[in-house]
Protein backbone atom coordinates (compact mmCIF):
# COMPACT_ATOMS: atom_id res chain seq x y z
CA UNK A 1 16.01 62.64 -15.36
CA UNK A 2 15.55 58.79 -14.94
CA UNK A 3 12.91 58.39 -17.19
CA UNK A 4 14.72 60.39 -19.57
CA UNK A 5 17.66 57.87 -19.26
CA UNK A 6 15.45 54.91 -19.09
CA UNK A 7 13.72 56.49 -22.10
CA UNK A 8 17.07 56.74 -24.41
CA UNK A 9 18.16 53.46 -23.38
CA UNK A 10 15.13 52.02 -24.28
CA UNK A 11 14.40 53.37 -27.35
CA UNK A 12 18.09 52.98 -28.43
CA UNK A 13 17.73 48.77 -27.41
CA UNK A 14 14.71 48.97 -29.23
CA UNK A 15 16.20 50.48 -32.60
CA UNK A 16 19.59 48.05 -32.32
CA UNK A 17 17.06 45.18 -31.86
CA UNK A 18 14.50 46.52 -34.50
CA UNK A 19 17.63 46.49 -37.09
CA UNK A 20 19.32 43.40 -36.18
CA UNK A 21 16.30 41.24 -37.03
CA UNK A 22 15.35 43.44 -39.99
CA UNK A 23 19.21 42.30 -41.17
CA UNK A 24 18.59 38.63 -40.18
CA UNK A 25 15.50 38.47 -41.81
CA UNK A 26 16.49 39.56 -45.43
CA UNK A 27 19.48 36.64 -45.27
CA UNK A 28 16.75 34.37 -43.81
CA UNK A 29 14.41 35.02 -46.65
CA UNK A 30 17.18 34.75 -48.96
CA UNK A 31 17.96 31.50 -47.12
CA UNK A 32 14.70 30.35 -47.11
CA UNK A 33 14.13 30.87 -50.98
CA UNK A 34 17.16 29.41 -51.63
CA UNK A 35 16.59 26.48 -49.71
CA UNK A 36 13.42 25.54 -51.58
CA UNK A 37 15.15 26.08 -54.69
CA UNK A 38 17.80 23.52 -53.78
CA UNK A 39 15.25 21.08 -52.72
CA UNK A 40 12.99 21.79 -55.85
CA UNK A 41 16.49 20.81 -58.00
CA UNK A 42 17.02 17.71 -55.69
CA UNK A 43 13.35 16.60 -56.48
CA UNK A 44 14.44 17.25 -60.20
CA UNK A 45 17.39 15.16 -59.60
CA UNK A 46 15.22 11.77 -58.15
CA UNK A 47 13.16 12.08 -61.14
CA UNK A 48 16.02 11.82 -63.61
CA UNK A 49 17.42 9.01 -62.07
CA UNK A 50 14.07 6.98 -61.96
CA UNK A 51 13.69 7.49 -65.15
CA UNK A 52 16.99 6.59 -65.63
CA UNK A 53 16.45 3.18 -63.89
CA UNK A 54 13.13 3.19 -65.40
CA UNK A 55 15.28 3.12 -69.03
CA UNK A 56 17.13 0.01 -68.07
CA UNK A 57 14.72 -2.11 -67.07
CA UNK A 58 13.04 -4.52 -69.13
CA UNK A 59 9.65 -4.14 -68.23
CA UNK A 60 9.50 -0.68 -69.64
CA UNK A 61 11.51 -1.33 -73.03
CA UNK A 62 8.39 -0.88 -74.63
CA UNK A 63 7.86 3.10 -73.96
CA UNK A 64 12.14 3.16 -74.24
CA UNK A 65 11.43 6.27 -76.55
CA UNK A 66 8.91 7.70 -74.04
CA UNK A 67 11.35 7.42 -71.32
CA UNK A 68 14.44 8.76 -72.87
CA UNK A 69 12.05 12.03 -74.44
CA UNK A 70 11.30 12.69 -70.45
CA UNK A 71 14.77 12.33 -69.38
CA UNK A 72 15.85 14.77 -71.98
CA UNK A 73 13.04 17.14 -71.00
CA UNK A 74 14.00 16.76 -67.08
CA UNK A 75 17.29 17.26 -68.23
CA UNK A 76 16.40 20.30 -69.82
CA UNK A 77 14.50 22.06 -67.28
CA UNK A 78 17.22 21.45 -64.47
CA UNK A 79 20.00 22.81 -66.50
CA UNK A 80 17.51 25.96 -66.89
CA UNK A 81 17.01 25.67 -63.24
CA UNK A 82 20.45 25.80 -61.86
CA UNK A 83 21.46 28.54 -64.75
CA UNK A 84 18.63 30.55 -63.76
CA UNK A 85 19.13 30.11 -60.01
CA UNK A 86 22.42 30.41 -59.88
CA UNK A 87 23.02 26.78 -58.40
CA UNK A 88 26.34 26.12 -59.41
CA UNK A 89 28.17 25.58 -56.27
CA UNK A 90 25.08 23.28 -55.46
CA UNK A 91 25.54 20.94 -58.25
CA UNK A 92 29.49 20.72 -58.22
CA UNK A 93 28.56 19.74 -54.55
CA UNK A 94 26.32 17.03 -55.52
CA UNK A 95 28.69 15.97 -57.74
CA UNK A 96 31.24 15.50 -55.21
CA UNK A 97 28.94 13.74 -53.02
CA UNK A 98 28.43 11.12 -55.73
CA UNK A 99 32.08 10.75 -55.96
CA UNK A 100 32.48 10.21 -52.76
CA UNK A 101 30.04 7.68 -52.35
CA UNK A 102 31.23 5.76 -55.38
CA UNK A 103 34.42 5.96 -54.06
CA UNK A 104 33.00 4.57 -50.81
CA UNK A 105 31.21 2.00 -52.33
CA UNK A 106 33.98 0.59 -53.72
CA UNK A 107 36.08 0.84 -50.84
CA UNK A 108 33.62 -1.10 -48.79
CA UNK A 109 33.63 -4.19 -51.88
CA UNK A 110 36.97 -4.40 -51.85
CA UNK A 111 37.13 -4.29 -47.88
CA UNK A 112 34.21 -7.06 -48.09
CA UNK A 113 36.26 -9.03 -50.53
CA UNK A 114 39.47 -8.81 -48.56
CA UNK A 115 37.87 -9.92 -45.41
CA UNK A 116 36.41 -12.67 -47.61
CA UNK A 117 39.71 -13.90 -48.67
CA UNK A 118 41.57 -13.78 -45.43
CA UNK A 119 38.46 -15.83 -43.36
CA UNK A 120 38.88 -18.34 -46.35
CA UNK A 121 42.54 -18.22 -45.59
CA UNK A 122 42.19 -18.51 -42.13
C-alpha cells in the first residue's frame, strides 16, 4: 500500500515537474531567440552610427558617397529587421533611452556651467 502511495506521489511530482520545465523552456527559447535578435539589431545600430561619424569626419570625405550608400543599406536592412521581428517596442525603447540621455547630457552642461558661474562668483 506504501509503495503504491509512494508510487502515485512520485510519478505525479514527476509529471508536475516534467510540465513545468517543458512550459519554461518554450518562453526560454522564445527568450533566448529573442534576445539574440535584439542584440543582432543593437550591433546594426553601432554600425550606423560609425558610419555616421565616419560621414562627418574629414578624413573620409573622399569615399562621402561610399559611406552614405552603406548607411542607407544598414538603414535598410534594420528597418527589415525590426518589421520582420517584430521589434517595435525595442526600438521605441531605444529611442527613449537616447532621449533620456540627451536630456541628461544637457542637464549635466548646464549643471557644469552653473557651478562654473557661482565658483567665479564666489
Amino acid at each position: 500500500m506504501k509503495n503504491e502511495e509512494f508510487k502515485d506521489k512520485d510519478f505525479h511530482h514527476r509529471g508536475n515537474r516534467h510540465k513545468r520545465d517543458h512550459d519554461h523552456h518554450h518562453r526560454g527559447a522564445k527568450t533566448f531567440r529573442r534576445g539574440r535578435a535584439i542584440a543582432f539589431l543593437e550591433m546594426m545600430n553601432l554600425k550606423r552610427s560609425t558610419l555616421k561619424q565616419q560621414i562627418n569626419a574629414r578624413e573620409f570625405q573622399s569615399i562621402d558617397q561610399i559611406l552614405i550608400g552603406e548607411l542607407k543599406a544598414i538603414e535598410n536592412v534594420i528597418n527589415e529587421f525590426v518589421q520582420l521581428f517584430e521589434l517595435h517596442e525595442f526600438e521605441a525603447n531605444e529611442e527613449d533611452l537616447k532621449e533620456t540621455e540627451e536630456e541628461e547630457t544637457t542637464s549635466l552642461s548646464t549643471n557644469d556651467s552653473l557651478d562654473n558661474t557661482q565658483e567665479k562668483n564666489d
